[in-house]
N, C-alpha and C. Protein backbone atom coordinates (compact mmCIF):
# COMPACT_ATOMS: atom_id res chain seq x y z
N UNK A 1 116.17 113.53 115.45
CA UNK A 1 114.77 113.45 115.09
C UNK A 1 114.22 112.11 115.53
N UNK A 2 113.45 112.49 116.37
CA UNK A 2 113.11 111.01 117.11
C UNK A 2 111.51 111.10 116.68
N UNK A 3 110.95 109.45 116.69
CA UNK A 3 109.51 109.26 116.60
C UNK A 3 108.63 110.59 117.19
N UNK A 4 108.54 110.79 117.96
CA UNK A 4 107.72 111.55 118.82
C UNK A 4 107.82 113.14 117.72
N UNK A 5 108.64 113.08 117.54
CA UNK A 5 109.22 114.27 116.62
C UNK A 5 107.90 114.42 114.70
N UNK A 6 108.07 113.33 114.14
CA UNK A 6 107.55 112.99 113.07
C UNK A 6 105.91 112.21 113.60
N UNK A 7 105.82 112.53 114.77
CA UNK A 7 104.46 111.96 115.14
C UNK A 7 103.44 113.53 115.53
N UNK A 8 104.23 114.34 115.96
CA UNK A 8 104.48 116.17 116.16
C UNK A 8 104.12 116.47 114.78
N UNK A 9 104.75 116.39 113.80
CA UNK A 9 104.48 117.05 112.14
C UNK A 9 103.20 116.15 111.83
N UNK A 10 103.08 114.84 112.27
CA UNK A 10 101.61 114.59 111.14
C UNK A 10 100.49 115.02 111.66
N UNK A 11 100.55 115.02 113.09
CA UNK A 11 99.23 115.50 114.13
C UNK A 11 99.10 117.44 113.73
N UNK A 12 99.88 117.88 113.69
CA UNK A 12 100.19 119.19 113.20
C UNK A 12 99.47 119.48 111.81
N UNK A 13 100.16 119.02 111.03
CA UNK A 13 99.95 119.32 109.47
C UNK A 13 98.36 118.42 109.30
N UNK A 14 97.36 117.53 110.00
CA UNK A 14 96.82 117.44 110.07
C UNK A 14 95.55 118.45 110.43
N UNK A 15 96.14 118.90 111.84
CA UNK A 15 95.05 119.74 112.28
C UNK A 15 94.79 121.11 111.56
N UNK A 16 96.07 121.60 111.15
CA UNK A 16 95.91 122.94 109.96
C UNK A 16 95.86 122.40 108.88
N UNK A 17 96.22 121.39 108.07
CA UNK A 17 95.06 120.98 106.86
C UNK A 17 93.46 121.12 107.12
N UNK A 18 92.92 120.22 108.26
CA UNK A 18 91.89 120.47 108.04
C UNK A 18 91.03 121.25 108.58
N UNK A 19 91.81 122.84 109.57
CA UNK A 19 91.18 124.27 109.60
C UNK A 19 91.30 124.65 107.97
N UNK A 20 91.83 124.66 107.64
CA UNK A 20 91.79 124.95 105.85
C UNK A 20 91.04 124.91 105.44
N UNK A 21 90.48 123.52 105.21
CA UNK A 21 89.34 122.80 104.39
C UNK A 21 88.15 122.75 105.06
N UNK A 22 88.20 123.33 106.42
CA UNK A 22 86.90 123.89 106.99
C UNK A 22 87.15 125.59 106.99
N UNK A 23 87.73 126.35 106.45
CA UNK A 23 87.68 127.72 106.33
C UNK A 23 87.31 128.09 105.04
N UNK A 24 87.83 127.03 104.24
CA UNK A 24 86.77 127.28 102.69
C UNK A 24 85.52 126.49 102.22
N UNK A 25 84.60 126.81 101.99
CA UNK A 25 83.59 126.43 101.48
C UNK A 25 83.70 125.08 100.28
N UNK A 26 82.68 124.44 100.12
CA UNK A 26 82.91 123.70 98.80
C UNK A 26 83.71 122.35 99.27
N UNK A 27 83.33 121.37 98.22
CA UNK A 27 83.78 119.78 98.50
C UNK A 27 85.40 120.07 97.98
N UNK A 28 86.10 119.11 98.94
CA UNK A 28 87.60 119.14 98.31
C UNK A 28 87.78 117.65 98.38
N UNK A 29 87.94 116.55 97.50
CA UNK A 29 88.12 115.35 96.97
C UNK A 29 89.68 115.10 97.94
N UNK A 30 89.97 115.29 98.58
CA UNK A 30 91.22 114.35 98.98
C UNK A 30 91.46 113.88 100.29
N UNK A 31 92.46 113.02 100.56
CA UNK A 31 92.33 112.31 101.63
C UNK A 31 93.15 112.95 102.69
N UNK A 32 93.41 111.92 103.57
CA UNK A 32 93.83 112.00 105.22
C UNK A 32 95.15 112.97 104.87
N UNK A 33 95.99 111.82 103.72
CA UNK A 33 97.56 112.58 103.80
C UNK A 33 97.65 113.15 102.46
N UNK A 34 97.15 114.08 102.03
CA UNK A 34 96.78 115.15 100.93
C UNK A 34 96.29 116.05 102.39
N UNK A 35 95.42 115.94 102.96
CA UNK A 35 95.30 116.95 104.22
C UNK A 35 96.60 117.21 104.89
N UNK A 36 97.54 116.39 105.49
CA UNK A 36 98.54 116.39 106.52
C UNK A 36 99.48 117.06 104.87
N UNK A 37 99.80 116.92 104.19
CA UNK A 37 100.34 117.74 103.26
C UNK A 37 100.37 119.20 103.61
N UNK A 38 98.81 119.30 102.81
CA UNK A 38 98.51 120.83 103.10
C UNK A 38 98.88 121.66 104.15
N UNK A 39 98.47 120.73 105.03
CA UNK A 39 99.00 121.35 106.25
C UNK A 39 100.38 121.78 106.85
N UNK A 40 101.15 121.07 106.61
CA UNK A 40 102.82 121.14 106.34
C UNK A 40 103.38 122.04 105.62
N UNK A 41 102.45 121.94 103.97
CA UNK A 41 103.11 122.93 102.99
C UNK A 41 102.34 124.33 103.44
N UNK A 42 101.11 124.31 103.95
CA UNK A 42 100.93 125.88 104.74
C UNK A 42 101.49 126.36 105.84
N UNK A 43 102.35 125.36 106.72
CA UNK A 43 102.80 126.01 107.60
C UNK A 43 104.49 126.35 107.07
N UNK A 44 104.91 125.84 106.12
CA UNK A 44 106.04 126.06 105.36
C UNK A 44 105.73 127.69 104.90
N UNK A 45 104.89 127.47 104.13
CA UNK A 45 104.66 128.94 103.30
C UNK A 45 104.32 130.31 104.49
N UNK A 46 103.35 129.92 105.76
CA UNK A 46 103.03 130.93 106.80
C UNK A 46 104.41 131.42 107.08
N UNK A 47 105.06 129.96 107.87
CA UNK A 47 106.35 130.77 107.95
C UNK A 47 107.46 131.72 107.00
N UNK A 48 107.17 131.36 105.86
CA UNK A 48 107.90 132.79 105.18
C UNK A 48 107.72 133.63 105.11
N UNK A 49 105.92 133.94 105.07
CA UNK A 49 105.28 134.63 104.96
C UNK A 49 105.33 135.35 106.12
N UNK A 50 105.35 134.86 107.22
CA UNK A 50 105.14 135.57 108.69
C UNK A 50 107.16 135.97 108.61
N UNK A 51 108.14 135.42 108.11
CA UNK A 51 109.17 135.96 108.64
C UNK A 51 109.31 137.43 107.64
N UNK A 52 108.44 137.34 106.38
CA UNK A 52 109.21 138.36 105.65
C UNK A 52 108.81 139.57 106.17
N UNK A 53 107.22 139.38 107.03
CA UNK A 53 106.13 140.41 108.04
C UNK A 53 106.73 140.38 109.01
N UNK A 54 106.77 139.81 109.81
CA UNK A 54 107.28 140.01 111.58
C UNK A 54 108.87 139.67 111.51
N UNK A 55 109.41 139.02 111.23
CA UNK A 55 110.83 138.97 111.08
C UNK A 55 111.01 137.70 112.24
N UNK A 56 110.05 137.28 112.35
CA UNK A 56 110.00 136.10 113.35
C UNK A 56 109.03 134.56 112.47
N UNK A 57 109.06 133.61 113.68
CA UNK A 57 108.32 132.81 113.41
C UNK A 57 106.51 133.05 113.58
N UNK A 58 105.98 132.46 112.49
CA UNK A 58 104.37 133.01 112.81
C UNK A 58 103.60 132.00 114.01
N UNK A 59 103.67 130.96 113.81
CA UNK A 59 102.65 130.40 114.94
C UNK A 59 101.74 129.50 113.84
N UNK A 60 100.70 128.93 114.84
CA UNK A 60 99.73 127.79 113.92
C UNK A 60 98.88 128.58 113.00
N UNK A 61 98.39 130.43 113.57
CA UNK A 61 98.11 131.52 112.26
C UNK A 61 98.14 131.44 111.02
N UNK A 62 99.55 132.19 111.41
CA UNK A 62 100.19 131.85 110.14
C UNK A 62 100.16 130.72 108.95
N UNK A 63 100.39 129.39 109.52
CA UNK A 63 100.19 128.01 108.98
C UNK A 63 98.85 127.82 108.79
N UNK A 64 97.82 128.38 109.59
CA UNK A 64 96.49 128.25 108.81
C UNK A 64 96.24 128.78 107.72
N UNK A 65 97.12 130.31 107.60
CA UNK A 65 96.83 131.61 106.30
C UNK A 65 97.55 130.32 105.41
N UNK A 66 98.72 130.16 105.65
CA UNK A 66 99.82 129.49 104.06
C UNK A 66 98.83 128.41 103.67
N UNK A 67 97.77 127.60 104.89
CA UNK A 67 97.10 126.39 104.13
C UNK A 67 95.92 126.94 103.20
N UNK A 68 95.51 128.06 103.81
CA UNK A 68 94.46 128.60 102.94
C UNK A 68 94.68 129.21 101.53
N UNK A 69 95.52 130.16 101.87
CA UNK A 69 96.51 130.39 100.39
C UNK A 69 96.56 129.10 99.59
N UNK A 70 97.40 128.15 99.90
CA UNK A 70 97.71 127.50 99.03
C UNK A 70 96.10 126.25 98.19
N UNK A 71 95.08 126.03 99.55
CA UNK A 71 93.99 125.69 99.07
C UNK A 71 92.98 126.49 98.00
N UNK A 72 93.28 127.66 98.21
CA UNK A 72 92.67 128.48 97.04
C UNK A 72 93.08 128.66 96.22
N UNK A 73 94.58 128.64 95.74
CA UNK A 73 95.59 128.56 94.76
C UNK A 73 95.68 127.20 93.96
N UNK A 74 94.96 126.17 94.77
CA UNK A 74 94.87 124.62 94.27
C UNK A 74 93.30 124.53 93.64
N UNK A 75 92.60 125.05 94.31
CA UNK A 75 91.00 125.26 93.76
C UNK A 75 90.84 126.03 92.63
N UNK A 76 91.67 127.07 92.28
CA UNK A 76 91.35 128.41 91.14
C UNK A 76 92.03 127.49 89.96
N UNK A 77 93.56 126.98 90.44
CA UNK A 77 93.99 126.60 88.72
C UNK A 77 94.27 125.41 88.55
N UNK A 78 94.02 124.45 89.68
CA UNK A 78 93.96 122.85 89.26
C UNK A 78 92.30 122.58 89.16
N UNK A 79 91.97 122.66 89.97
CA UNK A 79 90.43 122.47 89.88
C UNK A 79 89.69 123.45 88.80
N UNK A 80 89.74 124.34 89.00
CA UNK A 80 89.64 125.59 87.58
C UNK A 80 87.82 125.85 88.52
N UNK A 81 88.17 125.70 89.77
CA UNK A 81 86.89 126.29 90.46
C UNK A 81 86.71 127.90 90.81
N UNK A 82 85.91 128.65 90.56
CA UNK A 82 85.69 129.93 91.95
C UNK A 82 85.52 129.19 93.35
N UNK A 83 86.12 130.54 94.34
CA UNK A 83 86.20 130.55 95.27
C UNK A 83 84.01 130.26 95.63
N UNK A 84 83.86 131.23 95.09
CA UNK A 84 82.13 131.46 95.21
C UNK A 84 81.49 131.46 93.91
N UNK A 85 79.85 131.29 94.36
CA UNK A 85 79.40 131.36 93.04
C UNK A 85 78.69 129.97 92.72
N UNK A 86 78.23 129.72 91.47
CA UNK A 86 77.44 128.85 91.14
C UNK A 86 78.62 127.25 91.38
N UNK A 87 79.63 127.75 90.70
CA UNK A 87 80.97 127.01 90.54
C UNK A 87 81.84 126.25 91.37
N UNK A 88 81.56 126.81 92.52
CA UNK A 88 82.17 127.01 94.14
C UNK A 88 81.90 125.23 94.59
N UNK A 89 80.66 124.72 94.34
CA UNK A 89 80.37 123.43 94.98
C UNK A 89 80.62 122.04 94.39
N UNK A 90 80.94 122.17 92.47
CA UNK A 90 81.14 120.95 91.91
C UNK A 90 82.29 120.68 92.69
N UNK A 91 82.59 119.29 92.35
CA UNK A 91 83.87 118.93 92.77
C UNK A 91 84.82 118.62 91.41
C-alpha cells in the first residue's frame, strides 16, 4: 500500500461523498472528512450490496447507492429529519 494508493481512497470517498450530499436535498452540517467518510463507508456498503445482487463488484454506482443509503439512514435517526417535507431543510 503505497501513498498513491491512500491518495486513490480519499479522492474517491470524496467524490461519492459528495454525489451523496448533492443527490439529497437539505443542509447536511459536516465537513471535508465526514464527506470522504461517507464516501468510503458507501462504497463499503455498495459493494455488499452489489455482491449479494450481481455476485460481482458494483462500481462507483453502487458506492453512490451505499452513500445515499447510509445519508438517509443518518438524516431519519440521528438528525430525526424527513427525507421531504416541511422538516427536510432545518439542519
Amino acid at each position: 500500500m503505497g501513498i498513491g494508493f491512500i491518495i486513490y481512497l480519499i479522492v474517491f470517498g470524496l467524490v461519492v461523498g459528495a454525489l451523496a450530499r448533492l443527490a439529497l436535498p437539505g443542509p447536511d452540517p459536516m465537513g471535508i472528512l465526514a464527506t470522504i467518510g461517507l464516501g468510503l463507508a458507501g462504497a463499503f456498503l455498495g459493494g455488499i450490496i452489489a455482491h449479494l445482487i450481481l455476485g460481482t463488484a458494483g462500481g462507483i454506482i453502487f458506492s453512490i447507492l451505499g452513500a445515499i443509503i447510509l445519508l438517509y439512514l443518518y438524516r431519519r435517526f440521528v438528525q430525526h429529519r424527513p427525507l421531504t417535507g416541511p422538516g427536510a431543510r432545518r439542519s
